[in-house]
C-alpha atoms as a PDB file:
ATOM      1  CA  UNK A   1       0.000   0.000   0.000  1.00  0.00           C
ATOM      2  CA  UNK A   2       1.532   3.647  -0.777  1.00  0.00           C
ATOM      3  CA  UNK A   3       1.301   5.727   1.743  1.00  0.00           C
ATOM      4  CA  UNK A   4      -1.360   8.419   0.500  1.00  0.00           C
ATOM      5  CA  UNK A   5      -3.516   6.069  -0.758  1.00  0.00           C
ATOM      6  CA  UNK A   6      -7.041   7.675  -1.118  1.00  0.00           C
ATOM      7  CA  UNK A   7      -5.746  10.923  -0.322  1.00  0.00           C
ATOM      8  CA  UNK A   8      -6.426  13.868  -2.354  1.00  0.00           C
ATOM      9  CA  UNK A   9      -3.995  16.767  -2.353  1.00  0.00           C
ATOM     10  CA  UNK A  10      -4.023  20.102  -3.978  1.00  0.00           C
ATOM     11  CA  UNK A  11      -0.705  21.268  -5.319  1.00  0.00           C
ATOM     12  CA  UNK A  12      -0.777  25.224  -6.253  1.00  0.00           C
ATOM     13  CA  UNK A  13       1.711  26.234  -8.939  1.00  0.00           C
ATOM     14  CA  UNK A  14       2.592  22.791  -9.717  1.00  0.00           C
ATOM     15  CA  UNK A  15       2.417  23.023 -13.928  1.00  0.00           C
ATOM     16  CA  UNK A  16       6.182  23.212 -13.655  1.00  0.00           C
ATOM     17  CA  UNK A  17       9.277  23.256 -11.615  1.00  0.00           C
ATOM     18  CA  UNK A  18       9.751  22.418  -7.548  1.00  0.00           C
ATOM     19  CA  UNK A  19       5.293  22.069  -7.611  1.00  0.00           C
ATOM     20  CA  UNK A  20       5.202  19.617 -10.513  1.00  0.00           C
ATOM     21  CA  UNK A  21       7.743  17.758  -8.648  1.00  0.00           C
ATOM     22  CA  UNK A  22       5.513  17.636  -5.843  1.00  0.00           C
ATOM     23  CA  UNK A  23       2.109  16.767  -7.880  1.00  0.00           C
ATOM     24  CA  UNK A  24       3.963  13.753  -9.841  1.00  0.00           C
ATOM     25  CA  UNK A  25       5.457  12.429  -6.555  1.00  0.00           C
ATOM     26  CA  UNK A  26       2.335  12.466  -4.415  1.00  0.00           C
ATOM     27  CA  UNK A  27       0.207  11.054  -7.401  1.00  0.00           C
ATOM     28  CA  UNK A  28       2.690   8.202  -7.099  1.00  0.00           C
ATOM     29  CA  UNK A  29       2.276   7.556  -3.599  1.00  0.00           C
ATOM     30  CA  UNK A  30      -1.877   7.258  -4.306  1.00  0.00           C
ATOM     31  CA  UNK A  31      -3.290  10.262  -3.925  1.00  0.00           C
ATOM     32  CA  UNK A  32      -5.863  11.742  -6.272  1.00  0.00           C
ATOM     33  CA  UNK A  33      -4.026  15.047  -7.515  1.00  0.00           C
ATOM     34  CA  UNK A  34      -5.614  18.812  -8.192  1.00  0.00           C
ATOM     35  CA  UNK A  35      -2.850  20.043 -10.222  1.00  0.00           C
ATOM     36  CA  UNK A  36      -3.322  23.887  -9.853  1.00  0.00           C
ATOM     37  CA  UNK A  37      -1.664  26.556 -12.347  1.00  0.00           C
ATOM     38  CA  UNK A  38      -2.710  29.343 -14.406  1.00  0.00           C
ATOM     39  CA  UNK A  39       0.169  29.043 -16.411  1.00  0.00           C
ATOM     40  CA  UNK A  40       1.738  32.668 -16.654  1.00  0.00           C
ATOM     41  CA  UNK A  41       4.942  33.839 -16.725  1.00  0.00           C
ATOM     42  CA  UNK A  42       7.374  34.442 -13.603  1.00  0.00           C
ATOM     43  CA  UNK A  43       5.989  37.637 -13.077  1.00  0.00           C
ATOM     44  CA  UNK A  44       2.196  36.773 -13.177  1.00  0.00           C
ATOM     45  CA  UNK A  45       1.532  38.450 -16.163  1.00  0.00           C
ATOM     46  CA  UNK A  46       0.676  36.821 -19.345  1.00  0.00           C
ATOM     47  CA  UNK A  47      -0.611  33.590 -20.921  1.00  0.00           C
ATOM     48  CA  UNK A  48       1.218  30.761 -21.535  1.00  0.00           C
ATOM     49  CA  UNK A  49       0.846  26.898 -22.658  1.00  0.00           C
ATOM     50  CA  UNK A  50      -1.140  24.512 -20.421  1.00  0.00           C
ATOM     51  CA  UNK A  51       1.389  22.925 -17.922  1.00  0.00           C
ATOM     52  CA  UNK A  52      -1.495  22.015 -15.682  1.00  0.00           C
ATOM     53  CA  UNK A  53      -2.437  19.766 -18.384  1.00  0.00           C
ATOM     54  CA  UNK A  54       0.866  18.313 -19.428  1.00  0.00           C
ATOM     55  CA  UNK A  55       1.433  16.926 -15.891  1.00  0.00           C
ATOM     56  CA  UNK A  56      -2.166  15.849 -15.678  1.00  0.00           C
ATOM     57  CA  UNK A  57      -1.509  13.674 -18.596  1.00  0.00           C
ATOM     58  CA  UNK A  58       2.066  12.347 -17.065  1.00  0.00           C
ATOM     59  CA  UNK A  59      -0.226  11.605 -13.749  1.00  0.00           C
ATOM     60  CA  UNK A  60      -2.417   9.261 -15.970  1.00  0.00           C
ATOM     61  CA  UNK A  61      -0.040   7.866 -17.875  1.00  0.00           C
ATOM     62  CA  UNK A  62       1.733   5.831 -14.662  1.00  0.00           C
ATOM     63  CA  UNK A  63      -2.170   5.096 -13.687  1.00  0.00           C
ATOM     64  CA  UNK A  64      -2.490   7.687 -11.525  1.00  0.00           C
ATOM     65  CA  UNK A  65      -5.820  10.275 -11.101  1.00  0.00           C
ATOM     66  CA  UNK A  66      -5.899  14.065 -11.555  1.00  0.00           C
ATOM     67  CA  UNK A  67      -7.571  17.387 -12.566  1.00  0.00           C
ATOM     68  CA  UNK A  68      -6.173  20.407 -14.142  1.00  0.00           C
ATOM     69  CA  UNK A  69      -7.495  23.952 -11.977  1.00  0.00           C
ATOM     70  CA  UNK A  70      -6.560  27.195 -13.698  1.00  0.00           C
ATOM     71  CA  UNK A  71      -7.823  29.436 -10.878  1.00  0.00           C
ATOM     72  CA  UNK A  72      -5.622  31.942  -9.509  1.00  0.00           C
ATOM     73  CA  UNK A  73      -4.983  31.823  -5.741  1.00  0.00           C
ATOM     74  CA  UNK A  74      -4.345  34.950  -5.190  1.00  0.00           C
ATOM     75  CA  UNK A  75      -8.150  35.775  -5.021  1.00  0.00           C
ATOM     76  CA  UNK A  76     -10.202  34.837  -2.026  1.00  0.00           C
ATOM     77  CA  UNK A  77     -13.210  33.126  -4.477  1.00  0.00           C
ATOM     78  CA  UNK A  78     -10.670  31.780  -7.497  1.00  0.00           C
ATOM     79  CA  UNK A  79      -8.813  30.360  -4.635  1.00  0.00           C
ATOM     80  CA  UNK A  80     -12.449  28.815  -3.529  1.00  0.00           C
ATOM     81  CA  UNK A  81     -12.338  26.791  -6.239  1.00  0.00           C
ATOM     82  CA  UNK A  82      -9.662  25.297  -6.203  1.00  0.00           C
ATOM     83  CA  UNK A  83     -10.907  23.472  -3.628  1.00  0.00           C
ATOM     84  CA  UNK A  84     -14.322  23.369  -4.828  1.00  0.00           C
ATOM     85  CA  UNK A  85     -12.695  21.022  -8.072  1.00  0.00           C
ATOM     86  CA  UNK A  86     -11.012  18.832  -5.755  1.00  0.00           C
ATOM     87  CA  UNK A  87     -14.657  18.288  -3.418  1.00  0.00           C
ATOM     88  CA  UNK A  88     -16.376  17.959  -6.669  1.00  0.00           C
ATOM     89  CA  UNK A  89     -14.124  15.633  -8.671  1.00  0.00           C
ATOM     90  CA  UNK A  90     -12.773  13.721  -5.783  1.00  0.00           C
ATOM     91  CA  UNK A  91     -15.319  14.360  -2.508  1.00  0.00           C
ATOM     92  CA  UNK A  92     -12.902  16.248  -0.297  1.00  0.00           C
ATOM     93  CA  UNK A  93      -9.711  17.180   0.030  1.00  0.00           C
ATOM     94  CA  UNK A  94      -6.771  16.227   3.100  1.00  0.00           C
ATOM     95  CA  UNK A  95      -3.604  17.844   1.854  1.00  0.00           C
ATOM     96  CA  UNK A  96      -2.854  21.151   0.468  1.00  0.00           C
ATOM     97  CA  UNK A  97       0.228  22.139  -0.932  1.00  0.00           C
ATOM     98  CA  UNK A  98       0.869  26.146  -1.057  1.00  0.00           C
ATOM     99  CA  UNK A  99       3.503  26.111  -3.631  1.00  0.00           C
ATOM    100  CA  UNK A 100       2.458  28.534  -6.012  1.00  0.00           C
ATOM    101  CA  UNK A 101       4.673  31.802  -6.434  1.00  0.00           C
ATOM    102  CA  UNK A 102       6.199  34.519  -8.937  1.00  0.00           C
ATOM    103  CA  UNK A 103       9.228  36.794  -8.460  1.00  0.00           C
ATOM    104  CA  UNK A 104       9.617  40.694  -9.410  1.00  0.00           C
ATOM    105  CA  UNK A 105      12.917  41.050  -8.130  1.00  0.00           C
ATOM    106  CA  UNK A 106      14.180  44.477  -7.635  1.00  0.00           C
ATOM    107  CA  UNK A 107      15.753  46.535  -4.808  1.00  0.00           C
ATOM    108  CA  UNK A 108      13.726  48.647  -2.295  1.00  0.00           C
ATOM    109  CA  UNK A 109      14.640  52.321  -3.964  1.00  0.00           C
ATOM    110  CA  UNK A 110      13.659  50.728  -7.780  1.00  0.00           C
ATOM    111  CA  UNK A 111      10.085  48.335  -6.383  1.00  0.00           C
ATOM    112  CA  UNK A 112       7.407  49.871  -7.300  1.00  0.00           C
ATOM    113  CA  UNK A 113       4.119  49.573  -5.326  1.00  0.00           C
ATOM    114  CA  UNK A 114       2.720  47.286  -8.185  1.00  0.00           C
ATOM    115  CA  UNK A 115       5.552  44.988  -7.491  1.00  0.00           C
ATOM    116  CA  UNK A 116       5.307  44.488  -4.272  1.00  0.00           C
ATOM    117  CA  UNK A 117       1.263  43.604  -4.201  1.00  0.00           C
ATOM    118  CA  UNK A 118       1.482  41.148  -7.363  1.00  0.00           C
ATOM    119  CA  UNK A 119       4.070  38.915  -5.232  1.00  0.00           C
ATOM    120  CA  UNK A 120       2.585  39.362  -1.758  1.00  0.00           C
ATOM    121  CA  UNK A 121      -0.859  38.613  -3.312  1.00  0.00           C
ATOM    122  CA  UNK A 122       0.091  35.122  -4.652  1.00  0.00           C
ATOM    123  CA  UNK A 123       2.588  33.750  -2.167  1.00  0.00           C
ATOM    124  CA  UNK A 124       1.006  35.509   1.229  1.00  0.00           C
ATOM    125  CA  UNK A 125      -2.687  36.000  -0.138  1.00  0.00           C
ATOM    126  CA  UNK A 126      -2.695  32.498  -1.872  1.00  0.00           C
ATOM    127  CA  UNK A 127      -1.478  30.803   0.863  1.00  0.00           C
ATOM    128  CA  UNK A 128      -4.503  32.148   3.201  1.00  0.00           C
ATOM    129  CA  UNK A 129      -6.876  32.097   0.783  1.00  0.00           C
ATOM    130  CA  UNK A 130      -6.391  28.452  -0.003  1.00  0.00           C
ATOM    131  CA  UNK A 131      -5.584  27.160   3.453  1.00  0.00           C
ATOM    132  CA  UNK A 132      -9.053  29.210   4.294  1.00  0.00           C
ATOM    133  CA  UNK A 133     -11.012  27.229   2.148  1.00  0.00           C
ATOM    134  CA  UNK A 134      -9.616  23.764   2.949  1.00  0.00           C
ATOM    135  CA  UNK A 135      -9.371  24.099   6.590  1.00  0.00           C
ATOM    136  CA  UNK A 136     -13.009  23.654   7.685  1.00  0.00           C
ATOM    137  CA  UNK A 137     -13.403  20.662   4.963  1.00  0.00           C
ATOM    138  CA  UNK A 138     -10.616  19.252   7.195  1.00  0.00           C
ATOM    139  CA  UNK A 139     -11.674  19.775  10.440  1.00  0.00           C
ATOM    140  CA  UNK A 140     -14.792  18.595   9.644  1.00  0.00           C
ATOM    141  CA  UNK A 141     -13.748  14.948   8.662  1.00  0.00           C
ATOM    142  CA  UNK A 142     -10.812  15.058  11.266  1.00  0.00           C
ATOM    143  CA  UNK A 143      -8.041  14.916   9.455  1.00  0.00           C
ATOM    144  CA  UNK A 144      -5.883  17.253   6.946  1.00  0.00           C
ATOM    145  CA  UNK A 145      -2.374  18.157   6.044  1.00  0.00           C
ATOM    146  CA  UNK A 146      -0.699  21.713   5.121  1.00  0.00           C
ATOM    147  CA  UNK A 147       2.329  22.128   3.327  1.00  0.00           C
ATOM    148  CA  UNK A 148       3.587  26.046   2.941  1.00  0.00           C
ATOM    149  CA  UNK A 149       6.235  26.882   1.050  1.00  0.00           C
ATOM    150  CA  UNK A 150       8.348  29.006   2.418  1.00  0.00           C
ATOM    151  CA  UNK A 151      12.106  30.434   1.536  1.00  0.00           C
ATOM    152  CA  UNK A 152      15.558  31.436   3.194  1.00  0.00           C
ATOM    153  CA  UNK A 153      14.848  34.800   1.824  1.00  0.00           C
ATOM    154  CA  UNK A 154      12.159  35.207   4.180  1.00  0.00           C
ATOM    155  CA  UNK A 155      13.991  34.050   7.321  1.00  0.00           C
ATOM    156  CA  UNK A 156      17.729  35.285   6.563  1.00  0.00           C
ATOM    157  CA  UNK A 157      16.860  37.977   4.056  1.00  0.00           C
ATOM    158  CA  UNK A 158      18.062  38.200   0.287  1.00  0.00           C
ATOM    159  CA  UNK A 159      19.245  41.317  -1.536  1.00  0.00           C
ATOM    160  CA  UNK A 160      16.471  42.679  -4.170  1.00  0.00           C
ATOM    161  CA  UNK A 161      13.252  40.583  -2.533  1.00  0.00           C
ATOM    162  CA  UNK A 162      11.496  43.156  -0.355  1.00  0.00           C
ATOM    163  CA  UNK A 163       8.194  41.306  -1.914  1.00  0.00           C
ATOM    164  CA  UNK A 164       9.058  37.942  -1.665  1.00  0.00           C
ATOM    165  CA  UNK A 165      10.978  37.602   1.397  1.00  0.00           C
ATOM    166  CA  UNK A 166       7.825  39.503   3.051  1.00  0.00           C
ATOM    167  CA  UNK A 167       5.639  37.073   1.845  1.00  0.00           C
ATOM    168  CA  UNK A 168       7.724  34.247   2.443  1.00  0.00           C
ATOM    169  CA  UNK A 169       8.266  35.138   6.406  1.00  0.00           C
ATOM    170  CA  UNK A 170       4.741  36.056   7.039  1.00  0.00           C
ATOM    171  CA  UNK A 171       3.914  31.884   5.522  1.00  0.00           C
ATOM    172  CA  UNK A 172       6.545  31.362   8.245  1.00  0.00           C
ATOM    173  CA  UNK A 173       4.765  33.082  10.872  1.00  0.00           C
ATOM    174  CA  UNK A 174       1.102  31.720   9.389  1.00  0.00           C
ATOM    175  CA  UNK A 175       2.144  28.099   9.456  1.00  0.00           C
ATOM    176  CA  UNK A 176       3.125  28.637  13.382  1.00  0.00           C
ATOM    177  CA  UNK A 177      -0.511  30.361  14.028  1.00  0.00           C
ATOM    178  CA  UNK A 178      -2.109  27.557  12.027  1.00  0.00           C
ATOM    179  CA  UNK A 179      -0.074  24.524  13.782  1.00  0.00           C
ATOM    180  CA  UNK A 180      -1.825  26.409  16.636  1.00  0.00           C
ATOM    181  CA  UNK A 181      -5.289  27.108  15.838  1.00  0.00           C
ATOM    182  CA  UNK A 182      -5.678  23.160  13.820  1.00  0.00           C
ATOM    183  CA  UNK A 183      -3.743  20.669  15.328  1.00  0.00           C
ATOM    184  CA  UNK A 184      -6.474  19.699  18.029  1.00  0.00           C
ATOM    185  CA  UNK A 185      -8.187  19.296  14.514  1.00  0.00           C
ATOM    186  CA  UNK A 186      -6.028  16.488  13.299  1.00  0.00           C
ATOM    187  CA  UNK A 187      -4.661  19.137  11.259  1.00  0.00           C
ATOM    188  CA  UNK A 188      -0.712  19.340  10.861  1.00  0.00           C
ATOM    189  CA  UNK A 189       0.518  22.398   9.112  1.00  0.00           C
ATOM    190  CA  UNK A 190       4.414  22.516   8.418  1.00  0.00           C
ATOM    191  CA  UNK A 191       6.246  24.650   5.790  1.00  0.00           C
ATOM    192  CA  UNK A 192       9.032  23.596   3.465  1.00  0.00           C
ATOM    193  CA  UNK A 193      12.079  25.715   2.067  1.00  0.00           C
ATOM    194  CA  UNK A 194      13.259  24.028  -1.125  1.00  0.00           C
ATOM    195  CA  UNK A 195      15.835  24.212  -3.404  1.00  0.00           C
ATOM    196  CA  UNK A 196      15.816  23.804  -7.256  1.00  0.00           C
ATOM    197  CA  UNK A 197      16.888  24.628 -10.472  1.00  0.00           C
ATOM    198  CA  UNK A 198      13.726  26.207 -11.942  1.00  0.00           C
ATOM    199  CA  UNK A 199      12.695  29.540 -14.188  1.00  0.00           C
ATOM    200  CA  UNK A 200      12.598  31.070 -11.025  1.00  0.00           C
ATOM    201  CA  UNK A 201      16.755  30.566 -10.405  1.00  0.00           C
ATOM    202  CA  UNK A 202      17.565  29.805 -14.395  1.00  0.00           C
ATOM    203  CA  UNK A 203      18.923  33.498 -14.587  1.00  0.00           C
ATOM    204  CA  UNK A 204      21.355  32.414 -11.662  1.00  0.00           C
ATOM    205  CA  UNK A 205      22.884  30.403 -13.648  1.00  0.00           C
ATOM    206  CA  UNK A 206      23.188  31.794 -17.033  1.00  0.00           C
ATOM    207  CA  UNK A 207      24.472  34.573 -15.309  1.00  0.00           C
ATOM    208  CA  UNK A 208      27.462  32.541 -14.455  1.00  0.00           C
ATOM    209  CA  UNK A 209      26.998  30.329 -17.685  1.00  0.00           C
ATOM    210  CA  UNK A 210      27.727  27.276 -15.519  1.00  0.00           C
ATOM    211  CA  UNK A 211      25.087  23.915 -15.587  1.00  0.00           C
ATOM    212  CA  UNK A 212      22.823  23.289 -12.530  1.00  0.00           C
ATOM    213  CA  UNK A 213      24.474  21.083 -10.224  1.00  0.00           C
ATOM    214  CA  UNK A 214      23.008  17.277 -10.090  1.00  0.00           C
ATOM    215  CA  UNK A 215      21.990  18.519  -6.249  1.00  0.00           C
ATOM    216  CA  UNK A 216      19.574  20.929  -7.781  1.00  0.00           C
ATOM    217  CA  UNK A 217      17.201  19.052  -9.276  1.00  0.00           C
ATOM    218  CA  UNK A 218      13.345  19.892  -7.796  1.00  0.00           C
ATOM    219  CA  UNK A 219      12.298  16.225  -7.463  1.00  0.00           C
ATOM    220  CA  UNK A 220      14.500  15.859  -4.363  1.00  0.00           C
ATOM    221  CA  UNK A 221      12.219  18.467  -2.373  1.00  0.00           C
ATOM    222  CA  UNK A 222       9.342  15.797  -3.265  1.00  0.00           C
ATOM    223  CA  UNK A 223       9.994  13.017  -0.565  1.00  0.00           C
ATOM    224  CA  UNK A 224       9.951  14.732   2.280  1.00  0.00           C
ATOM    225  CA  UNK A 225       6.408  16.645   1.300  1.00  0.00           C
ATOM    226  CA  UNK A 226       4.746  13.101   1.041  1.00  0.00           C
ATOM    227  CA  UNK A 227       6.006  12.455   3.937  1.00  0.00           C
ATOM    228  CA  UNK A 228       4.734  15.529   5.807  1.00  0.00           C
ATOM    229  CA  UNK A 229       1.091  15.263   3.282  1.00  0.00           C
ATOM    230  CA  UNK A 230       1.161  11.402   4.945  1.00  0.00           C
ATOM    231  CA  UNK A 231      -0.527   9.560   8.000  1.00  0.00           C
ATOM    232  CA  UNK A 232       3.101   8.962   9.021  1.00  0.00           C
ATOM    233  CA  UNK A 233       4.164  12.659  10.135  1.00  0.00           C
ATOM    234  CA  UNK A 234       0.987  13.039  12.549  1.00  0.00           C
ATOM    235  CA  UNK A 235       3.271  14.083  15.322  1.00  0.00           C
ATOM    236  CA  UNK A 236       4.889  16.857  12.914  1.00  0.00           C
ATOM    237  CA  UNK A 237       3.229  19.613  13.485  1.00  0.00           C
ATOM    238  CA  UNK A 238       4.517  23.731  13.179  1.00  0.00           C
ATOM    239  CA  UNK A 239       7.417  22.684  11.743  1.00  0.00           C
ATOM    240  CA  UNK A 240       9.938  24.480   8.925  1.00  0.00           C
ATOM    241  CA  UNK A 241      11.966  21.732   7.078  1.00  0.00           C
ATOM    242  CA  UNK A 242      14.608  22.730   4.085  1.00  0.00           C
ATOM    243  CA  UNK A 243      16.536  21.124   1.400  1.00  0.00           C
ATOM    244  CA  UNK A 244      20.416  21.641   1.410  1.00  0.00           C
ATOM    245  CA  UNK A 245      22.145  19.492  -1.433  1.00  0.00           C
ATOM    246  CA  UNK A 246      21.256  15.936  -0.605  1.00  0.00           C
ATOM    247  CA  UNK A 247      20.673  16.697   2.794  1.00  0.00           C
ATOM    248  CA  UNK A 248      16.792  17.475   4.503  1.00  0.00           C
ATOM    249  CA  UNK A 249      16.904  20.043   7.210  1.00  0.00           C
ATOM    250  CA  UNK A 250      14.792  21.192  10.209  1.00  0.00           C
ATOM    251  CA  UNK A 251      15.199  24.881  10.661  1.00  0.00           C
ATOM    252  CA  UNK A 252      15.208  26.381  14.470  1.00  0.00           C
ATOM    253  CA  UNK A 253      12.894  28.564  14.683  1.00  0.00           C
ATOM    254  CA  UNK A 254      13.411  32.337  15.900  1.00  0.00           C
ATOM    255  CA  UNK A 255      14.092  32.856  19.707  1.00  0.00           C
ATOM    256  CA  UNK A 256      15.851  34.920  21.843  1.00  0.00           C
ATOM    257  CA  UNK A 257      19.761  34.177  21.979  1.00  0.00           C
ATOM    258  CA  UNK A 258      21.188  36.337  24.030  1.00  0.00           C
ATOM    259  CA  UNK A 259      20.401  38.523  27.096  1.00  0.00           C
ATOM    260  CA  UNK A 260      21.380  41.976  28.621  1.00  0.00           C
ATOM    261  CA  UNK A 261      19.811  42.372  31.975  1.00  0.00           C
ATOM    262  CA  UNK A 262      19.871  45.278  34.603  1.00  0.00           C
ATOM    263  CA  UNK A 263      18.008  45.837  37.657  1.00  0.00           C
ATOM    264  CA  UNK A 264      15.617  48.641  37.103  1.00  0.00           C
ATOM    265  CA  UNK A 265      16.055  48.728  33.310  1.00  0.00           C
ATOM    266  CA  UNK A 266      18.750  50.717  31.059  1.00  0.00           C
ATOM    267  CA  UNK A 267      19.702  54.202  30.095  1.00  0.00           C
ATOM    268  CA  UNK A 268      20.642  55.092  26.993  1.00  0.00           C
ATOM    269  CA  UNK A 269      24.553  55.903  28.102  1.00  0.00           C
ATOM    270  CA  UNK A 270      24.314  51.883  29.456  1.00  0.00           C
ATOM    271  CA  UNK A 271      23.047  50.578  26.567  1.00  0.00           C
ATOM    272  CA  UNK A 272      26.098  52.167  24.601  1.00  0.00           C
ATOM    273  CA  UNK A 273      28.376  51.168  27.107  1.00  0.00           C
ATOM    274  CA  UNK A 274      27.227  47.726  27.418  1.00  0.00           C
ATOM    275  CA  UNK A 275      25.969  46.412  24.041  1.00  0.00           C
ATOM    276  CA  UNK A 276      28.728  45.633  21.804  1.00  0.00           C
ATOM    277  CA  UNK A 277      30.227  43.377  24.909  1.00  0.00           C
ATOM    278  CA  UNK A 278      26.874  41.784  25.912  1.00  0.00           C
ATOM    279  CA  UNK A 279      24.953  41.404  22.973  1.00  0.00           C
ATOM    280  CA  UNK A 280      27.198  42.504  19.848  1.00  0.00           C
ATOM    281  CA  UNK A 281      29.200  39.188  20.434  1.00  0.00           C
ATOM    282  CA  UNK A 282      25.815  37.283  19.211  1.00  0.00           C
ATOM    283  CA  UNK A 283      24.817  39.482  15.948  1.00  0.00           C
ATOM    284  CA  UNK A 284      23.428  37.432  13.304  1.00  0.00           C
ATOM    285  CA  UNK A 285      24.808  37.212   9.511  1.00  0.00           C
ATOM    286  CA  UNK A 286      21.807  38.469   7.184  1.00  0.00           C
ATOM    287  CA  UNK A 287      21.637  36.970   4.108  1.00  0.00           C
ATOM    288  CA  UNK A 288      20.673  33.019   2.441  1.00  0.00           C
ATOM    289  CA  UNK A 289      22.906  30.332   2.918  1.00  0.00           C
ATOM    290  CA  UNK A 290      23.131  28.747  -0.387  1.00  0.00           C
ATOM    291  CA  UNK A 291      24.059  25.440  -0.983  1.00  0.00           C
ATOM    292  CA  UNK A 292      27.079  24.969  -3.713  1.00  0.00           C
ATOM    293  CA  UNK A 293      26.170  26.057  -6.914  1.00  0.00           C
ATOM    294  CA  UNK A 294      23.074  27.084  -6.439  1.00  0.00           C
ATOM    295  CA  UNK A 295      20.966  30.001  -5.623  1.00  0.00           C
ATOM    296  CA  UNK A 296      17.408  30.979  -3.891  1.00  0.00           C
ATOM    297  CA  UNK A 297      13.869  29.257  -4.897  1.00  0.00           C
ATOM    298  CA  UNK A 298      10.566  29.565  -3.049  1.00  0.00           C
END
């Protein structure tokens, strides 16, 4: 028996890269598969051919079952119906997979205001407006699994993504709220930072005009999101996992490190005196990590 055997799962964004990944590999492990995608360009703008369908057809091909959605999530009703095609075409839905995203990279002083709502809307937005939707289906039968995609830029910061890292830490701080608020539910909600060569980190590379390192290929994010979409990962619950190289990672998440302490409280001339020996020694390096060769994805 595979281990998400009469699941169903919606997978946002998954017509191509680190999503279709996900779709193919939890279609293989049984579940019935809304494969989400409106099939624009990086920046959201724009039509484009009909990945949805393309890994629909793959999903049949090995025997598998799934349906093509075109909505956008990025509006409260679109997003609706996303989960309204997997009720209708399946009868409910138990894992949801926030992977959609699209990048407008530029620095604060060149973003314009435009820039900034188009990514927040799909990554933060979307990931609400789906979850929102799916949750009460899966408190109602008991039982549901969240996936957020999340990204180093949101938790260490990456030059010219104002928009995205925003969007990226807020899913952070949602996935914590909603570990909260569902898990008496039977409802785990974790969050995943992947790593992949993908449009979204192609210009990385030509850049550089080196190949993608073997390491970088999106289907190795795939195992561990069964895992987390499965029966098996019940006790995993408000949890941010990663991807570095071959390697899966659980990421700490934020707390105090360090501690200056006076009776009464401080003054400003103690605070100068005081902080560069007491709490300077602990400053954090801002900025992603990135594995060898390769740069940021979602």
């Amino acid at each position: 028996m595979k281990i998400l055997d009469g699941k169903t799962a919606i997978v946002t964004g998954a017509g191509r890269g680190i999503g279709r990944e996900l779709a193919l590999c939890l279609a293989r492990e049984g579940a019935n598969v809304v494969v989400n995608d409106v099939g624009t360009g990086l920046d959201g703008q724009g039509g484009d051919d009909d990945p949805a369908a393309q890994v629909v057809k793959e999903i049949e091909e090995f025997g598998g079952r799934a349906v093509m959605s075109y909505e956008s999530v990025s509006e409260f009703d679109s997003a609706g119906r996303i989960v309204e095609t997997a009720v209708d075409s399946f009868g409910t839905v138990d894992i949801l997979v926030n992977n959609a995203g699209i990048v407008r990279d530029k620095s604060l002083v060149k973003m314009d205001p435009e820039d900034f709502d188009a990514v927040v809307k799909v990554h933060m937005y979307g990931t609400f407006n789906c979850a929102r939707h799916a949750a009460p289906i899966m408190k109602e039968q008991g039982y549901g699994r969240i996936i957020n995609v999340t990204s180093s830029a949101g938790m260490r910061g990456n030059f010219g993504q104002s928009n995205y890292g925003a969007a990226k830490a807020a899913i952070m701080g949602m996935t914590f709220i909603w570990a909260l608020e569902l898990g008496k539910s039977g409802i785990t909600v974790n969050a995943l930072a992947p790593v992949g060569a993908t449009r979204m980190t192609a210009a990385l590379f030509e850049r550089t005009g080196s190949e993608p390192p073997a390491d970088a290929n999106p289907a190795l994010n795939a195992p561990i999101v069964a895992f987390l979409a499965s029966e098996h990962a019940a006790h995993v619950n408000g949890q941010i996992v990663g991807r570095t190289e071959y390697a899966y990672t659980l990421f700490q998440h934020p707390k105090p490190i360090a501690m200056m302490w006076r009776d009464g409280g401080w003054d400003v001339d103690g605070v100068v005196e005081h902080f560069d020996q007491v709490l300077g020694q602990h400053m954090q390096t801002v900025g992603m990590v990135m594995p060898t060769g390769m740069g940021p994805k979602n």
